[in-house]
PDB file of N, CA and C in Angstrom:
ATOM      1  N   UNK A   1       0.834  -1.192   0.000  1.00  0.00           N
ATOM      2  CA  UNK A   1       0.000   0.000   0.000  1.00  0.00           C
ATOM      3  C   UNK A   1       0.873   1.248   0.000  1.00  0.00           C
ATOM      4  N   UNK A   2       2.042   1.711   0.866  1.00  0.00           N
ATOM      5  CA  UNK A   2       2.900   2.381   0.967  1.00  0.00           C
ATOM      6  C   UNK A   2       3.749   2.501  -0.355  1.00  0.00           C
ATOM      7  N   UNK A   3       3.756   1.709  -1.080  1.00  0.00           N
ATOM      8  CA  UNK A   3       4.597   1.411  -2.327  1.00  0.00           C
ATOM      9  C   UNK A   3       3.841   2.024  -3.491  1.00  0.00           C
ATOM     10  N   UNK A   4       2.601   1.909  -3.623  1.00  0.00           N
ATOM     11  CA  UNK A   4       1.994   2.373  -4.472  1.00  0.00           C
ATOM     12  C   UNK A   4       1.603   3.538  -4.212  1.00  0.00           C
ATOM     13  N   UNK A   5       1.180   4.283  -3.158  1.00  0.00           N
ATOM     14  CA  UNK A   5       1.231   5.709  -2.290  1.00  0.00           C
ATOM     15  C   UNK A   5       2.639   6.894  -2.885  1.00  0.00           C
ATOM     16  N   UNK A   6       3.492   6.300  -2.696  1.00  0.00           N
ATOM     17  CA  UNK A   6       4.932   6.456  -2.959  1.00  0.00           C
ATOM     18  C   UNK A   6       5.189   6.901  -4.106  1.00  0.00           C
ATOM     19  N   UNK A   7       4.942   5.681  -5.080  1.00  0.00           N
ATOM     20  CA  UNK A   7       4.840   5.933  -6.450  1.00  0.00           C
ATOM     21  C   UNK A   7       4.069   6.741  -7.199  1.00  0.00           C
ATOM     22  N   UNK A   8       2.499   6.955  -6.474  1.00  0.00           N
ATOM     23  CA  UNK A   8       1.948   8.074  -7.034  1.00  0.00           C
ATOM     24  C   UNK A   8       1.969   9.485  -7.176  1.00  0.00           C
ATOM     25  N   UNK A   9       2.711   9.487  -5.766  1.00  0.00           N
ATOM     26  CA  UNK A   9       3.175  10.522  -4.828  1.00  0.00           C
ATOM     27  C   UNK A   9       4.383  11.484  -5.861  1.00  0.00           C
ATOM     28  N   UNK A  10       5.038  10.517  -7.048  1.00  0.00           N
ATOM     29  CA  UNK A  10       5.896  11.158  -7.744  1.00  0.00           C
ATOM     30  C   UNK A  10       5.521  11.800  -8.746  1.00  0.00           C
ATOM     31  N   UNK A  11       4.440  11.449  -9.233  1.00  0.00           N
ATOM     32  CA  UNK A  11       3.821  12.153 -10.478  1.00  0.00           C
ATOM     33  C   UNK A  11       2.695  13.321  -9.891  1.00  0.00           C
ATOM     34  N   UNK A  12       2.097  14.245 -10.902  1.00  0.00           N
ATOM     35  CA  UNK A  12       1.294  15.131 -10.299  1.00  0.00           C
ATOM     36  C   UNK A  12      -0.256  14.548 -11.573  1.00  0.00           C
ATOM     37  N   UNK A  13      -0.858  14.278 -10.083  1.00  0.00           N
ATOM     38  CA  UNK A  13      -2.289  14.115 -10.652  1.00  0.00           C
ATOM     39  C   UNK A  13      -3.213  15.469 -10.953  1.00  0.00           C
ATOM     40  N   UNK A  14      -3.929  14.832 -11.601  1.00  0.00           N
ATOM     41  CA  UNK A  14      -5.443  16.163 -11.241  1.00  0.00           C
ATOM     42  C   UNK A  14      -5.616  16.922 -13.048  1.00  0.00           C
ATOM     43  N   UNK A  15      -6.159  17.385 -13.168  1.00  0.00           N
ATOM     44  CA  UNK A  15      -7.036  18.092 -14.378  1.00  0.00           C
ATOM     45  C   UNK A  15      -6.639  19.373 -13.850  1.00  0.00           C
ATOM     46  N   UNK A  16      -5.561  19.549 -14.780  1.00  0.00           N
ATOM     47  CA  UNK A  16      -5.306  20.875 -15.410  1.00  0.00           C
ATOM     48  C   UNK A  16      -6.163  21.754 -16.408  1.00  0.00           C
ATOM     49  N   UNK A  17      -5.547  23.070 -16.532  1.00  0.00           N
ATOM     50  CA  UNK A  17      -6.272  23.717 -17.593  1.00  0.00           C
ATOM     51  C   UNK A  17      -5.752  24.357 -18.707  1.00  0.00           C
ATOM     52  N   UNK A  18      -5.942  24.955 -19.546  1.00  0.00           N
ATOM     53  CA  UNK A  18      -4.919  25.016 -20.619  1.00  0.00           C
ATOM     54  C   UNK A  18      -3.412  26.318 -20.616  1.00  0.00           C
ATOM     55  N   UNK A  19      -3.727  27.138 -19.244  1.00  0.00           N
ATOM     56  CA  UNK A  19      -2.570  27.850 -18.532  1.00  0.00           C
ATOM     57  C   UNK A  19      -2.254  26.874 -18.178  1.00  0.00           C
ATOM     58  N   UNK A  20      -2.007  26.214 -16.810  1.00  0.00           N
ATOM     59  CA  UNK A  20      -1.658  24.992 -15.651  1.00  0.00           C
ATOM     60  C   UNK A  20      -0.667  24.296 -16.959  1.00  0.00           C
ATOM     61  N   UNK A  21      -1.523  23.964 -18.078  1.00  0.00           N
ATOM     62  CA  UNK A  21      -0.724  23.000 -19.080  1.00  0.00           C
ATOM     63  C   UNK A  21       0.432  23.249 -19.674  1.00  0.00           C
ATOM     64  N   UNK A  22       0.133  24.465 -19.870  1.00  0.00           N
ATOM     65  CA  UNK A  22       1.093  25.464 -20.993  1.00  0.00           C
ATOM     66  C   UNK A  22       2.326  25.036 -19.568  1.00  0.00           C
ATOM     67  N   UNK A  23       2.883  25.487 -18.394  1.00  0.00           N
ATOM     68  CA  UNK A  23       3.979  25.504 -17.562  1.00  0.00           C
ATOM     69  C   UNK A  23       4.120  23.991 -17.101  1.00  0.00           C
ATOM     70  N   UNK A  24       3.437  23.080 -16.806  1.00  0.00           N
ATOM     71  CA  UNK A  24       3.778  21.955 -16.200  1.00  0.00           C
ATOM     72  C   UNK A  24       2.372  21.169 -16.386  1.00  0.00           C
ATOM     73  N   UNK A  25       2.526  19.850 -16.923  1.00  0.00           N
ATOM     74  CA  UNK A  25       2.130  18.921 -17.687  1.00  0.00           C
ATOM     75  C   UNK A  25       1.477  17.990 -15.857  1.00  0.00           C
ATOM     76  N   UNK A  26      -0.244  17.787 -16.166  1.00  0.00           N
ATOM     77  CA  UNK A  26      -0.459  16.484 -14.892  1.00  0.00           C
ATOM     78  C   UNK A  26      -0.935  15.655 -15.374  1.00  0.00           C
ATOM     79  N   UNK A  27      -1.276  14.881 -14.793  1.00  0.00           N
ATOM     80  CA  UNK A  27      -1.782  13.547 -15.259  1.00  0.00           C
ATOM     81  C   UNK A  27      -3.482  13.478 -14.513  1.00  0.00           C
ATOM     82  N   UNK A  28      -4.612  13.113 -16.161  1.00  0.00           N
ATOM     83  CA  UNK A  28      -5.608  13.447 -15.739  1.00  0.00           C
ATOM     84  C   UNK A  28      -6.531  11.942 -15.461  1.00  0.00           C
ATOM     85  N   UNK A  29      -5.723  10.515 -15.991  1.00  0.00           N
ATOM     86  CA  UNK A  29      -6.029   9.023 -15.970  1.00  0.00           C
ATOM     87  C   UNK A  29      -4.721   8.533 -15.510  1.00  0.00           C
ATOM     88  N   UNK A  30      -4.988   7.674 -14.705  1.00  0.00           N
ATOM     89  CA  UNK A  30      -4.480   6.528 -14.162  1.00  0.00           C
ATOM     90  C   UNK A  30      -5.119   5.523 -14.005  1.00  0.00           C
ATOM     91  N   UNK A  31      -4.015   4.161 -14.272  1.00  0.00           N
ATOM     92  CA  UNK A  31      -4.912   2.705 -14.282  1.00  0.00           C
ATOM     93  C   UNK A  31      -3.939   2.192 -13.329  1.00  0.00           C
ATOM     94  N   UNK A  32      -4.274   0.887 -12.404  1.00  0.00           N
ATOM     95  CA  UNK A  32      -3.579   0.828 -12.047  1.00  0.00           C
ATOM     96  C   UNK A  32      -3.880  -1.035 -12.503  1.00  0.00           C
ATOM     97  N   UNK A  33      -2.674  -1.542 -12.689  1.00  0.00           N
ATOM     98  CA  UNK A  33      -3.423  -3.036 -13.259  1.00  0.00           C
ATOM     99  C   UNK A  33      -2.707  -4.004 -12.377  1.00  0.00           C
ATOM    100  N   UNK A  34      -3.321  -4.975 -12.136  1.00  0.00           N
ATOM    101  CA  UNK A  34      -2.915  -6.455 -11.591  1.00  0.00           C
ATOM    102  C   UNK A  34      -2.633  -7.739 -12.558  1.00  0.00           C
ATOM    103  N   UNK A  35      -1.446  -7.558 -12.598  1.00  0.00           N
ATOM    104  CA  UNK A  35      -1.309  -8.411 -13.929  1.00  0.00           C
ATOM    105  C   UNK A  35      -1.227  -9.593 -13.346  1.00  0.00           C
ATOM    106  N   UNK A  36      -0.870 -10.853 -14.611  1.00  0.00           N
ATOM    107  CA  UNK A  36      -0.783 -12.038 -14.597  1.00  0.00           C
ATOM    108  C   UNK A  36      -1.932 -12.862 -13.734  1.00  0.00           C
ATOM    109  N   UNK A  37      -3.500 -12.057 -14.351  1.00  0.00           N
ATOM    110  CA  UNK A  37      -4.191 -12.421 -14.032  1.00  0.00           C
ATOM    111  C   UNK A  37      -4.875 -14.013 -14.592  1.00  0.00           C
ATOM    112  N   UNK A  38      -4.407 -14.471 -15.834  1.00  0.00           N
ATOM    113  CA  UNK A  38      -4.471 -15.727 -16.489  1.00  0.00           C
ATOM    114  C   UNK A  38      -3.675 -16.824 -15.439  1.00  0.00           C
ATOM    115  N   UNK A  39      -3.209 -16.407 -14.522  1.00  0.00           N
ATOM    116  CA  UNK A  39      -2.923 -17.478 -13.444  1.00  0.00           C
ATOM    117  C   UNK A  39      -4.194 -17.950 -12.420  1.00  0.00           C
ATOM    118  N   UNK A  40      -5.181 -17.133 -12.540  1.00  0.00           N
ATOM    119  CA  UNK A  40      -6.223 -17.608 -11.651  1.00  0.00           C
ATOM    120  C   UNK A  40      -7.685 -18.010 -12.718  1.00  0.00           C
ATOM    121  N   UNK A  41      -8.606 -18.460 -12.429  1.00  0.00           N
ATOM    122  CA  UNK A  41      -9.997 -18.907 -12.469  1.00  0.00           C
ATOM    123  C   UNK A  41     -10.352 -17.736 -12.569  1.00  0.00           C
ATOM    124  N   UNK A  42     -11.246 -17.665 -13.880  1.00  0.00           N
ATOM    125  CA  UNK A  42     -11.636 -16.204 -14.362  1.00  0.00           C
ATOM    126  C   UNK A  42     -12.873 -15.854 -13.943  1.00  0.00           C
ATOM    127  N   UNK A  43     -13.165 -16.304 -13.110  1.00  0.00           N
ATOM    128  CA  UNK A  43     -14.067 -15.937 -11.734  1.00  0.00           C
ATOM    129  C   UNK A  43     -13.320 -15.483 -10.629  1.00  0.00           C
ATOM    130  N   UNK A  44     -12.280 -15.645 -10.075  1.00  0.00           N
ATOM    131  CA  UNK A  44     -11.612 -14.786  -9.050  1.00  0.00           C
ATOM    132  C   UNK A  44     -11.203 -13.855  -9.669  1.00  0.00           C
ATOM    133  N   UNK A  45     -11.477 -13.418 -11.414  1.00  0.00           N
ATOM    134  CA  UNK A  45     -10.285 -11.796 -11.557  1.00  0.00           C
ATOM    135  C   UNK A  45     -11.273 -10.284 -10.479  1.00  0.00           C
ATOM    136  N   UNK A  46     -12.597 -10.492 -10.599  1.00  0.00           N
ATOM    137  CA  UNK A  46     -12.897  -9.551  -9.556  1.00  0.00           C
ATOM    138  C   UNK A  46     -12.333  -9.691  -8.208  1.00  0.00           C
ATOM    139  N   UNK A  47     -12.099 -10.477  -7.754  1.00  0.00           N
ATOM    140  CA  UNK A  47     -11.278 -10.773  -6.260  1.00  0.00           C
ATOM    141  C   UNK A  47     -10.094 -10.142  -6.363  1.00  0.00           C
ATOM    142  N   UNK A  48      -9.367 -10.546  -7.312  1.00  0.00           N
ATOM    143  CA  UNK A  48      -7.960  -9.682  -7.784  1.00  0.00           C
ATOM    144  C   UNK A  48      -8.242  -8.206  -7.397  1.00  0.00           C
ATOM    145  N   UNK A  49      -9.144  -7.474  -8.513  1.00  0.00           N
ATOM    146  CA  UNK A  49      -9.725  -6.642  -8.185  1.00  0.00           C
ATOM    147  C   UNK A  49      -9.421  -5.754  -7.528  1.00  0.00           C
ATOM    148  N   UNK A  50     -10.209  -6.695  -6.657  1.00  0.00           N
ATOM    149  CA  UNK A  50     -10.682  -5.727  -5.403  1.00  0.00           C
ATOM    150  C   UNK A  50      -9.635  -5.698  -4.161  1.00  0.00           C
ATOM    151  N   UNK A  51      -8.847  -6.762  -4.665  1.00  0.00           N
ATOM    152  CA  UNK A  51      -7.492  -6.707  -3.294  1.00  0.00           C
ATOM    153  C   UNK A  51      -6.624  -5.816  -3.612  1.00  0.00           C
ATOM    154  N   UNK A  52      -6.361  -5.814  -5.649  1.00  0.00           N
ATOM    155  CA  UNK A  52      -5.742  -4.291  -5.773  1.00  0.00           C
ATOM    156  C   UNK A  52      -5.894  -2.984  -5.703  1.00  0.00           C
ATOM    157  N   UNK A  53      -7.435  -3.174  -5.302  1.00  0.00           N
ATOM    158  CA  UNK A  53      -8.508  -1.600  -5.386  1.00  0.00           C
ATOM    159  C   UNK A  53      -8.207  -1.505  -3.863  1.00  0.00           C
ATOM    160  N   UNK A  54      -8.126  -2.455  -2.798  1.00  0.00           N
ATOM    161  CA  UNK A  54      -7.724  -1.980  -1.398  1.00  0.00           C
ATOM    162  C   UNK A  54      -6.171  -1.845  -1.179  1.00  0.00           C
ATOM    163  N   UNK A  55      -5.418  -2.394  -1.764  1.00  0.00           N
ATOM    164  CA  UNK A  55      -3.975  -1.777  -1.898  1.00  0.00           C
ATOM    165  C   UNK A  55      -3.951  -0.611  -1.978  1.00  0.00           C
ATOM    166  N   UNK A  56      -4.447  -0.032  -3.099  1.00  0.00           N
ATOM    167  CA  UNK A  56      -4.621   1.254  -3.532  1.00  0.00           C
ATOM    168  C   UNK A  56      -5.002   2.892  -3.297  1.00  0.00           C
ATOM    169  N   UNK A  57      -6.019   2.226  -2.103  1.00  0.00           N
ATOM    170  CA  UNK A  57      -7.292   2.707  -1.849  1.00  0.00           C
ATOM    171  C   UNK A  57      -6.671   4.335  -1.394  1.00  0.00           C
ATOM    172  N   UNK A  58      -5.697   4.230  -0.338  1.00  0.00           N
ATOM    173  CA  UNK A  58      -5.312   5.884   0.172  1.00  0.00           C
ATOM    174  C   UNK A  58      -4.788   6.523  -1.571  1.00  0.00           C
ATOM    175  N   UNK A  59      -3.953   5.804  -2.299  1.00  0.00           N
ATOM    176  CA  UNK A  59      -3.760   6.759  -3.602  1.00  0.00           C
ATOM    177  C   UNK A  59      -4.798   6.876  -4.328  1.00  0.00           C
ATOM    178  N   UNK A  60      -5.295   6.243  -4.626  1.00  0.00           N
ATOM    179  CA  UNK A  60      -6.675   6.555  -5.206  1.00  0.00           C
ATOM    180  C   UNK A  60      -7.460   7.505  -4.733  1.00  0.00           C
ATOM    181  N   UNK A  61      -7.691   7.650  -3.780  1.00  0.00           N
ATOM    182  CA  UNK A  61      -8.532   8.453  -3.389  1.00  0.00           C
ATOM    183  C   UNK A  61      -8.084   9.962  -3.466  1.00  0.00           C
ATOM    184  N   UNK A  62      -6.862   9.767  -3.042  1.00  0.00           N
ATOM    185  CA  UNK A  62      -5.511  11.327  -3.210  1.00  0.00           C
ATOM    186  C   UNK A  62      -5.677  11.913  -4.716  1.00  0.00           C
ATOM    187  N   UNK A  63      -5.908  10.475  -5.668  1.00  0.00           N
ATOM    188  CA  UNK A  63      -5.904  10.718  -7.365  1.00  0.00           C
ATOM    189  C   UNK A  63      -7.437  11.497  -7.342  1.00  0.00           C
ATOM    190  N   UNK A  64      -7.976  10.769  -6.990  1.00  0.00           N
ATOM    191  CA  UNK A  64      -9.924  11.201  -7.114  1.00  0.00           C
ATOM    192  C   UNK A  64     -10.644  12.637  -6.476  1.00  0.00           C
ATOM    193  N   UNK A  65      -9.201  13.007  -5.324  1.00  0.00           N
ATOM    194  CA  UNK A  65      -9.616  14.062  -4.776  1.00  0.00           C
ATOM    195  C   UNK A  65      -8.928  15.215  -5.669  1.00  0.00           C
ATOM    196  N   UNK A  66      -8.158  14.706  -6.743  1.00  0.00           N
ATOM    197  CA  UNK A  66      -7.356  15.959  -7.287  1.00  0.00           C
ATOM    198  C   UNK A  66      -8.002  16.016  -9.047  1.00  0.00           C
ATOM    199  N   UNK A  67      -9.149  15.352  -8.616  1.00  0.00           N
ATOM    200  CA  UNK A  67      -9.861  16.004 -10.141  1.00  0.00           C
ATOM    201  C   UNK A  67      -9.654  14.391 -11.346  1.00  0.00           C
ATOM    202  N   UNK A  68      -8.429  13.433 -11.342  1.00  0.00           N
ATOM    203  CA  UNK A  68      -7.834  12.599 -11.826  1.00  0.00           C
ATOM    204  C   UNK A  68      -8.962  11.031 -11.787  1.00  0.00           C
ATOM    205  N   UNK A  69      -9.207  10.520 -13.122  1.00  0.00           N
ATOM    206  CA  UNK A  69      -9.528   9.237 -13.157  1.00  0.00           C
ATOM    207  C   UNK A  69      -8.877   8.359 -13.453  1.00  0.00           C
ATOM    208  N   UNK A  70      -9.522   7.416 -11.959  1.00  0.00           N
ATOM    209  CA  UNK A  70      -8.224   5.897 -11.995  1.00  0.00           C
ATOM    210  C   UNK A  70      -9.590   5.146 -11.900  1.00  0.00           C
ATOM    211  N   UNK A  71      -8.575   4.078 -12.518  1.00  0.00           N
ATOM    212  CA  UNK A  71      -9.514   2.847 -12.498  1.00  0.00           C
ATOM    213  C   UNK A  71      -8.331   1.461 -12.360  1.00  0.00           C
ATOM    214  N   UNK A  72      -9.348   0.571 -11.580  1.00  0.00           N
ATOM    215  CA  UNK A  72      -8.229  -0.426 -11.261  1.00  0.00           C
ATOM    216  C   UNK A  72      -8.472  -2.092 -12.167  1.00  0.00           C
ATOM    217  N   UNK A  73      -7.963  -2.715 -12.509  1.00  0.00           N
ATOM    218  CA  UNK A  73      -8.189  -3.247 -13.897  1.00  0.00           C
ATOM    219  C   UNK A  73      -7.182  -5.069 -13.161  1.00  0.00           C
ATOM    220  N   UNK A  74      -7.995  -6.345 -13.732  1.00  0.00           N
ATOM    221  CA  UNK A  74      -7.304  -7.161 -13.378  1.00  0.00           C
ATOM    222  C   UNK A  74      -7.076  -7.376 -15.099  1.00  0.00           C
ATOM    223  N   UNK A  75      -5.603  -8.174 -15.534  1.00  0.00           N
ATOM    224  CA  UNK A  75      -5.657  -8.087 -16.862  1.00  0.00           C
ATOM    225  C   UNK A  75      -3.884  -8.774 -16.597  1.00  0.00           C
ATOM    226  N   UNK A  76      -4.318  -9.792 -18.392  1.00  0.00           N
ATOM    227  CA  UNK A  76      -3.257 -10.281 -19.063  1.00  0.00           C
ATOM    228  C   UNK A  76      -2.934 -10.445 -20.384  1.00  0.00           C
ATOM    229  N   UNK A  77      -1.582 -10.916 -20.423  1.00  0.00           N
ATOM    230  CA  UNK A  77      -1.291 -10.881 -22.102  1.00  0.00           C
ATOM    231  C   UNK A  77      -1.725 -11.879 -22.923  1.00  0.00           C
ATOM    232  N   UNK A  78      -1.636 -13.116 -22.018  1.00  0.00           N
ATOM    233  CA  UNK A  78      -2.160 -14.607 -22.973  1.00  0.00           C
ATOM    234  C   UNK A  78      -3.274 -14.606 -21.947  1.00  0.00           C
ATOM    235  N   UNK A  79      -3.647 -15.547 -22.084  1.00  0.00           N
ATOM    236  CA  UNK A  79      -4.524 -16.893 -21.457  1.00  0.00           C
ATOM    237  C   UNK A  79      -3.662 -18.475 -21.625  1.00  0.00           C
ATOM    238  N   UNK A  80      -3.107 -18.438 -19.988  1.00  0.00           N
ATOM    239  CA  UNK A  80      -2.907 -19.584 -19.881  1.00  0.00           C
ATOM    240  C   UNK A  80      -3.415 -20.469 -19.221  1.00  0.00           C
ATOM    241  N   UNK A  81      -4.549 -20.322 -18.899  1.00  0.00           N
ATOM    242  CA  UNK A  81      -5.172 -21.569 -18.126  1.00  0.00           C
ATOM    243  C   UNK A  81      -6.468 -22.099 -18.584  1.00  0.00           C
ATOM    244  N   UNK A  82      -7.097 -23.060 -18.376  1.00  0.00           N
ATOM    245  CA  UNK A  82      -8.455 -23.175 -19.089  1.00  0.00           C
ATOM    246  C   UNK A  82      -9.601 -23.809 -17.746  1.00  0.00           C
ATOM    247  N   UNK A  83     -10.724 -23.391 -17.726  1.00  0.00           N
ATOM    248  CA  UNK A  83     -11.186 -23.671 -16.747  1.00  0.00           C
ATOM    249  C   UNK A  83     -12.041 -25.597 -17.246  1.00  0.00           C
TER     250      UNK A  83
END
């Protein structure tokens, strides 16, 4: 949780305007993803989810209070498993 806090903590979130833009560039989307989700039963990827949406939860909210849309996403490159 601290790790991802941290990391957000380096970039500047929030919805700028087209002064704000012109001097220094923010960031108005963030995703935040849980990969190598093809390791689980594609019925637990909401579980994933939601354990990365509570990891998250103090930056997110820091992102959401500064104007910025995040969304938290379970997701992979293949499919390796088959149910």
């Amino acid at each position: 949780e601290r790790a991802v806090t941290e990391i957000l903590a380096c970039f500047r979130p929030g919805r700028g305007n087209f002064l704000t833009d012109f001097f220094s560039r923010r960031i108005d989307r963030i995703l935040v993803a849980a990969t190598k989700a093809d390791h689980l039963h594609h019925e637990s990827h909401d579980r994933l989810q939601a354990i990365v949406r509570r990891l998250a939860d103090r930056a997110v909210a820091r992102a959401n209070f500064t104007g910025a849309e995040v969304d938290v996403v379970a997701l992979a490159a293949v499919r390796a498993t088959r149910e």
